[in-house]
Protein backbone atom coordinates (compact mmCIF):
# COMPACT_ATOMS: atom_id res chain seq x y z
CA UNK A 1 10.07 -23.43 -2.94
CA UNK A 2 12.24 -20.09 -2.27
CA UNK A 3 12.18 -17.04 -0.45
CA UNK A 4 12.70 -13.61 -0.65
CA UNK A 5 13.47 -10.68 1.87
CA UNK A 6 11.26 -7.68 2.05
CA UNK A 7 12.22 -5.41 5.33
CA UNK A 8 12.36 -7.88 8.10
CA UNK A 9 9.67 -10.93 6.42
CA UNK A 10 10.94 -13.48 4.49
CA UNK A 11 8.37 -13.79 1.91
CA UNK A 12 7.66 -17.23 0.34
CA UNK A 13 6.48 -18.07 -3.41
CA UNK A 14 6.55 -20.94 -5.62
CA UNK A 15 6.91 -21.19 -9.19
CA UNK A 16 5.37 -23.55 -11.29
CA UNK A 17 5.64 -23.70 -15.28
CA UNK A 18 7.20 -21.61 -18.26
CA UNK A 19 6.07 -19.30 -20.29
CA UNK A 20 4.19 -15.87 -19.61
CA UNK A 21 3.90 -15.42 -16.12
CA UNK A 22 0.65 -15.19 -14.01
CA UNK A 23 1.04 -14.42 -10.24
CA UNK A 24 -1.63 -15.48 -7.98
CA UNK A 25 -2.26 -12.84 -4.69
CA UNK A 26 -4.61 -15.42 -2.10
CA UNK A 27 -7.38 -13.69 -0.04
CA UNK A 28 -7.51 -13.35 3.86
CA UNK A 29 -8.38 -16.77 4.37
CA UNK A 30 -6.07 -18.34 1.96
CA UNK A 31 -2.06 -18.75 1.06
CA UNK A 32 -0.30 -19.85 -1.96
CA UNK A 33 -1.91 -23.24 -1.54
CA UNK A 34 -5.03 -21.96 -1.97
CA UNK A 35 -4.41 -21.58 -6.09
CA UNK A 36 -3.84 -26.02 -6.29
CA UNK A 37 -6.63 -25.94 -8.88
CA UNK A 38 -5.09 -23.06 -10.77
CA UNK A 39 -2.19 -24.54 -10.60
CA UNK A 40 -2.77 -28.04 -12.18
CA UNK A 41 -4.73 -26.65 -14.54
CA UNK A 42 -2.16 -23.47 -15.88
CA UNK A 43 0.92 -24.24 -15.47
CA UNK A 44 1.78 -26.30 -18.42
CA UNK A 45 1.08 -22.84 -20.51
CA UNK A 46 2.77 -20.46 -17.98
CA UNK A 47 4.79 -20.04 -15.31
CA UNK A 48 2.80 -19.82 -12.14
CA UNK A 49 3.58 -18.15 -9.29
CA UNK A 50 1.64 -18.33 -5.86
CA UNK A 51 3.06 -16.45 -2.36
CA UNK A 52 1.92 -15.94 0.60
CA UNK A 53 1.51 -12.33 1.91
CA UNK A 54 3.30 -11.76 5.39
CA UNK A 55 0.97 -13.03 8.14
CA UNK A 56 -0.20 -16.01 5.93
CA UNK A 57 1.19 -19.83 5.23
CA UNK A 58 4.86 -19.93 5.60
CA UNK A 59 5.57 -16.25 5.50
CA UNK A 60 5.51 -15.91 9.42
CA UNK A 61 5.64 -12.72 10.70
CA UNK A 62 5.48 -11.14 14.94
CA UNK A 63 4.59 -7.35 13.96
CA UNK A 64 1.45 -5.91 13.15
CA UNK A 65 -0.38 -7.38 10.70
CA UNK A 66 -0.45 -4.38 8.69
CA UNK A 67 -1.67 -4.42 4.78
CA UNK A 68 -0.23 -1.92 3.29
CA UNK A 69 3.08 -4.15 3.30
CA UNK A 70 1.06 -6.57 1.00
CA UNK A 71 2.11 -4.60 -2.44
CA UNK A 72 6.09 -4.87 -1.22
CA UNK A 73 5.97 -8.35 -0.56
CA UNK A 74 4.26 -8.72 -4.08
CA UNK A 75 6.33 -6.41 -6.23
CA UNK A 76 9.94 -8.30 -3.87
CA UNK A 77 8.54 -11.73 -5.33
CA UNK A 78 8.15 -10.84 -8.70
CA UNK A 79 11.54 -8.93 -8.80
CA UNK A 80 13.13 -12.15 -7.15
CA UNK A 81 11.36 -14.70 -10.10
CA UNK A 82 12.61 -11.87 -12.74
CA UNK A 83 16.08 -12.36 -11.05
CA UNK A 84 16.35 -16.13 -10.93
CA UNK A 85 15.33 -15.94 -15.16
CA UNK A 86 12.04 -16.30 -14.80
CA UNK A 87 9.46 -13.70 -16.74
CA UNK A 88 10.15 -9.83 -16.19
CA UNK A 89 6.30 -9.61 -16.13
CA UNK A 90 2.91 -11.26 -15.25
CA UNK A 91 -0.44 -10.70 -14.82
CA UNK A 92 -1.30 -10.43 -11.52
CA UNK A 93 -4.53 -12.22 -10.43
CA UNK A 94 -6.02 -10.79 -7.11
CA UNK A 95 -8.70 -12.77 -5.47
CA UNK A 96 -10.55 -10.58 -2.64
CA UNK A 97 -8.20 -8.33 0.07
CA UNK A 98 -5.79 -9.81 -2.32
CA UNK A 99 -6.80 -8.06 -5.10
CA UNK A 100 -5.80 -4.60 -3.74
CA UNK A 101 -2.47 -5.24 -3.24
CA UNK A 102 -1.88 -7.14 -6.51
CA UNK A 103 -3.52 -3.62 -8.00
CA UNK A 104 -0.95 -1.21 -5.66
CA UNK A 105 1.66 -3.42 -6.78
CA UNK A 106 0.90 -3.25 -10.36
CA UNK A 107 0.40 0.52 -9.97
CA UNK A 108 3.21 1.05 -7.88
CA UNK A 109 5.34 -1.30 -10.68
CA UNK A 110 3.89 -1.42 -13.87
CA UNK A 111 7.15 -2.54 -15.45
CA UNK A 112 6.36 -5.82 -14.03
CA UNK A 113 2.69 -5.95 -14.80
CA UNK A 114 1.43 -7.53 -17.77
CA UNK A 115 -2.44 -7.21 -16.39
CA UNK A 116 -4.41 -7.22 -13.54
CA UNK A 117 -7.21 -9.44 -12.50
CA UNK A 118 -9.75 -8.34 -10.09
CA UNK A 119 -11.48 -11.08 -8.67
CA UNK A 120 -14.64 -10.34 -6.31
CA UNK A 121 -13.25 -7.04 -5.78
CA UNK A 122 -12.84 -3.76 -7.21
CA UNK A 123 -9.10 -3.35 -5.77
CA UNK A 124 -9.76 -0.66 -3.05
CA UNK A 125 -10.88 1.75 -6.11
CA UNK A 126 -11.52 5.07 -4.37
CA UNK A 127 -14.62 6.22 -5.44
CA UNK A 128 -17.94 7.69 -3.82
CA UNK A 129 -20.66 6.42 -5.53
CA UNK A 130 -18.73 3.09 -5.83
CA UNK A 131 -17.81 2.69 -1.75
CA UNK A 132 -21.29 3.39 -1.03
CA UNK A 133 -21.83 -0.06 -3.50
CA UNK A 134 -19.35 -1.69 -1.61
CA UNK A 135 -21.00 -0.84 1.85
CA UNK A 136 -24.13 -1.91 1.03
CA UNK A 137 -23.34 -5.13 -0.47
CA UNK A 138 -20.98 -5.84 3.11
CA UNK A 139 -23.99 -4.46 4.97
CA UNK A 140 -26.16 -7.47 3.42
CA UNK A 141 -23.04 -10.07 3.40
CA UNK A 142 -22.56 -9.56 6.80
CA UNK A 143 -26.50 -10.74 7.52
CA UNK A 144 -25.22 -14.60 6.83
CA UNK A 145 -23.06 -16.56 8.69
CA UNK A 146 -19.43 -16.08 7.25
CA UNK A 147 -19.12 -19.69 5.28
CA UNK A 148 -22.57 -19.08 3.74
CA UNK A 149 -20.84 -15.86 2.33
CA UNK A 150 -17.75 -18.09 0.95
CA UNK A 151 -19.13 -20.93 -0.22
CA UNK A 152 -22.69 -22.61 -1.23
CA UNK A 153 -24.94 -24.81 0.89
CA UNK A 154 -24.91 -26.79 -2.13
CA UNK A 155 -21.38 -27.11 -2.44
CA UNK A 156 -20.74 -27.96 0.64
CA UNK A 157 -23.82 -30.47 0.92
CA UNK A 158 -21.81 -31.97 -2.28
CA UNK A 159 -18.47 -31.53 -1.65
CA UNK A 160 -17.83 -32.23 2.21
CA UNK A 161 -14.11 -32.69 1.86
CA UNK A 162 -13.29 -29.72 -0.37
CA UNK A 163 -15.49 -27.68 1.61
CA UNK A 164 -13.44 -29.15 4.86
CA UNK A 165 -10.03 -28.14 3.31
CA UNK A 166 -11.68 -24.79 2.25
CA UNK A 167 -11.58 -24.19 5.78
CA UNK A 168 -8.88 -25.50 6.93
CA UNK A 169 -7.03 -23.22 4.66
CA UNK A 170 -6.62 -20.19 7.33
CA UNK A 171 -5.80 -22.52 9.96
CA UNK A 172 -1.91 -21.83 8.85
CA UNK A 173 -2.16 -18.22 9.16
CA UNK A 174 -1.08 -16.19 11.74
CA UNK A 175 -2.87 -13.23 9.92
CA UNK A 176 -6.83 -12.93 10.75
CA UNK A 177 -9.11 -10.39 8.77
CA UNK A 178 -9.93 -8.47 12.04
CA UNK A 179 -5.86 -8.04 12.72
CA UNK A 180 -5.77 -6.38 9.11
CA UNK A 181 -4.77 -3.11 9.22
CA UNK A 182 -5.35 -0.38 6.13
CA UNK A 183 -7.33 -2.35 3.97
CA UNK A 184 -7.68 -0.50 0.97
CA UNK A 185 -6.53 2.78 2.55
CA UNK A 186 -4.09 3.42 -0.39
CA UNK A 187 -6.37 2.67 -3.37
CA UNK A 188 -6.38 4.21 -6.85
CA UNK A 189 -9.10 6.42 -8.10
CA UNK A 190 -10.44 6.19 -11.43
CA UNK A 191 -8.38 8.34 -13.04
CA UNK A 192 -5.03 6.58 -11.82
CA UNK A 193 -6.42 2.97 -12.84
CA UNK A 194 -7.96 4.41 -16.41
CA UNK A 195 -4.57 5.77 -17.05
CA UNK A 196 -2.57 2.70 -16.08
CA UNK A 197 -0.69 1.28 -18.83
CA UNK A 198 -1.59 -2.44 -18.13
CA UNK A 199 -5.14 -4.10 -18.74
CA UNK A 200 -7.63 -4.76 -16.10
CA UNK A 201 -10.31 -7.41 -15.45
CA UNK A 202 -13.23 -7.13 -13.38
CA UNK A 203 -14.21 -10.46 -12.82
CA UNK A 204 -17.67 -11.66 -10.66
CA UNK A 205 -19.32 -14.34 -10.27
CA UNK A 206 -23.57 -13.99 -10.75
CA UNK A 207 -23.74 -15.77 -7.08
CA UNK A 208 -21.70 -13.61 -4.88
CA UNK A 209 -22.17 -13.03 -1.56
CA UNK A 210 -19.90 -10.77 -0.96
CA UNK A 211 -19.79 -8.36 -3.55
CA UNK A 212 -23.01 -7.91 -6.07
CA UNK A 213 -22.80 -8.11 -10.14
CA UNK A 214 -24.33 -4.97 -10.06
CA UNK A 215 -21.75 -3.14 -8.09
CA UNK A 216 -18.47 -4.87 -10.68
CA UNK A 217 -21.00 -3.77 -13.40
CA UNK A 218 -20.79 -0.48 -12.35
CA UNK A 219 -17.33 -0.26 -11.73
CA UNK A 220 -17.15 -1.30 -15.12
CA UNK A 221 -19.23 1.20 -16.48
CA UNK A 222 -16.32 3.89 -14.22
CA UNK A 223 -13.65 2.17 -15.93
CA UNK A 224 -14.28 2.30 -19.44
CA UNK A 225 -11.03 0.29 -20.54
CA UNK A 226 -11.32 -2.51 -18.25
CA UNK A 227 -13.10 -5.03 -19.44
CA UNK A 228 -15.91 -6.81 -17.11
CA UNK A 229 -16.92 -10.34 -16.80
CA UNK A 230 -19.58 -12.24 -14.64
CA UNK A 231 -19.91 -15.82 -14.77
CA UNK A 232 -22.73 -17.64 -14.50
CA UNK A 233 -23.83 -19.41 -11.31
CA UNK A 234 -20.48 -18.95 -9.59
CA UNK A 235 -20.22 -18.10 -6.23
CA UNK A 236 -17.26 -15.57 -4.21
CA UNK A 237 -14.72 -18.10 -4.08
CA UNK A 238 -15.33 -19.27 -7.58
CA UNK A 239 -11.48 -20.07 -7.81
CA UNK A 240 -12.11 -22.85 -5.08
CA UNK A 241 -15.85 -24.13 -6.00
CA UNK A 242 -16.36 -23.55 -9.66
CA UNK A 243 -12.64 -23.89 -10.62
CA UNK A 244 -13.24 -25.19 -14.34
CA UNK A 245 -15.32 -21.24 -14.59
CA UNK A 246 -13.01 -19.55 -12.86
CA UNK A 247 -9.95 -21.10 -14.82
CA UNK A 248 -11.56 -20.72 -18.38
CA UNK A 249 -12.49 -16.62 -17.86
CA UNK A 250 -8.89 -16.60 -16.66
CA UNK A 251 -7.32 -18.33 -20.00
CA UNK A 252 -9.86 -16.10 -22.05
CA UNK A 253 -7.67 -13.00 -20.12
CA UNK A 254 -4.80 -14.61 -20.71
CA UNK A 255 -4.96 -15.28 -24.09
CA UNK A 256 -5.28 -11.14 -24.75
CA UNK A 257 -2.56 -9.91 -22.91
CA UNK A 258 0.15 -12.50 -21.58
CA UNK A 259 3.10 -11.61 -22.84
């Protein structure tokens, strides 16, 4: 457990494991916590590192909850980990809001990016053809009740107690998605993230809710170096309900570029 100072938030993280690192950026209903099954199953082969953003588990914060802090915090952490000995880079795995920060900070950093990992997002990516993707997949999300979105009546049917802690997740935030502020507003545009010098994934799940295969095929279609995968019957938070999917298309990643 440590801590590290960016402006006036003391920003927590936890490492986990040797090796390459791989940093883990949670969504708006999550904190470090969130990654337990990525974790467990990872950190024997790197170094894993999980933080919460300002606003979220123990990295309290009074101001505005204001996003486009979220790449600082993420770039102070892995600076921090890089001082203490720990690896100068990682890839940094961004699940949902979290994925456009972990992209800014990459961007904004790239000495300390090994790779990027989209996951269920396309990182704020400023584009016109793809925000009017974007919109219409939110415009059909937003037509089901928000844990419908998240997670499967199935899973939750089987899974009562997972599906109870899934919840209970965002009950230690202070941070709520409607007191985000700039979400996105600072994204790349295709040019910037084709010219990055670091390797991106565009990773889906065939089920989501939130954000439609077609759309991350698209992206992917805009983006002709990153490299795209959708996984078979998993949902938007595969990382929580399919972990054993969402864990193997990460080691697959991994494998390529972890260095």
């Amino acid at each position: 457990m440590s801590w590290v100072h960016h402006g006036d938030v003391r920003v927590y993280y936890e490492v986990h494991g040797s090796g390459p690192g791989v940093a883990f950026v949670h969504g708006s209903g999550g904190h470090h916590a969130a990654w337990w099954q990525q974790v467990a199953a990872l950190r024997d082969d790197y170094p894993v590192i999980t933080a919460d953003l300002r606003g979220f588990g123990c990295s309290r914060w009074e101001g505005e909850h204001d996003s486009a802090a979220f790449p600082g915090d993420i770039v102070a952490v892995l600076d921090a980990v890089a001082a203490s000995g720990g690896p100068d880079r990682a890839v940094l795995v961004g699940q949902s809001i979290g994925a456009a920060a972990a992209l800014r900070a990459a961007l904004d950093r790239p000495d300390r990016a090994a790779g990027v990992v989209l996951a269920h997002s396309l990182g704020g990516l400023r584009h016109p053809e793809l925000a009017a993707l974007v919109a219409a997949d939110r415009d059909a999300a937003v037509k089901l009740p928000v844990l419908d979105r998240l997670l499967t009546p199935q899973f939750r049917a089987e899974h009562p107690d997972r599906a109870f802690l899934f919840q209970q997740m965002g009950t230690f935030n202070t941070a709520k998605m409607a007191d985000l502020r700039n979400l996105g507003s600072n994204g790349p545009t295709l040019d910037e993230l084709n010219a990055a010098p670091f390797p991106v994934l565009l990773l889906a799940g065939e089920r989501d809710s939130v954000l439609s295969p077609a759309t991350v095929q698209r992206a992917g279609e805009l983006l002709p170096r990153a490299r795209v995968e959708i996984v078979p019957g998993a949902p938007h938070s595969m990382y929580w309900e399919t972990p054993g999917l969402f864990n193997d298309a990460l080691r697959r990643f991994l494998a390529e570029v972890a260095v």
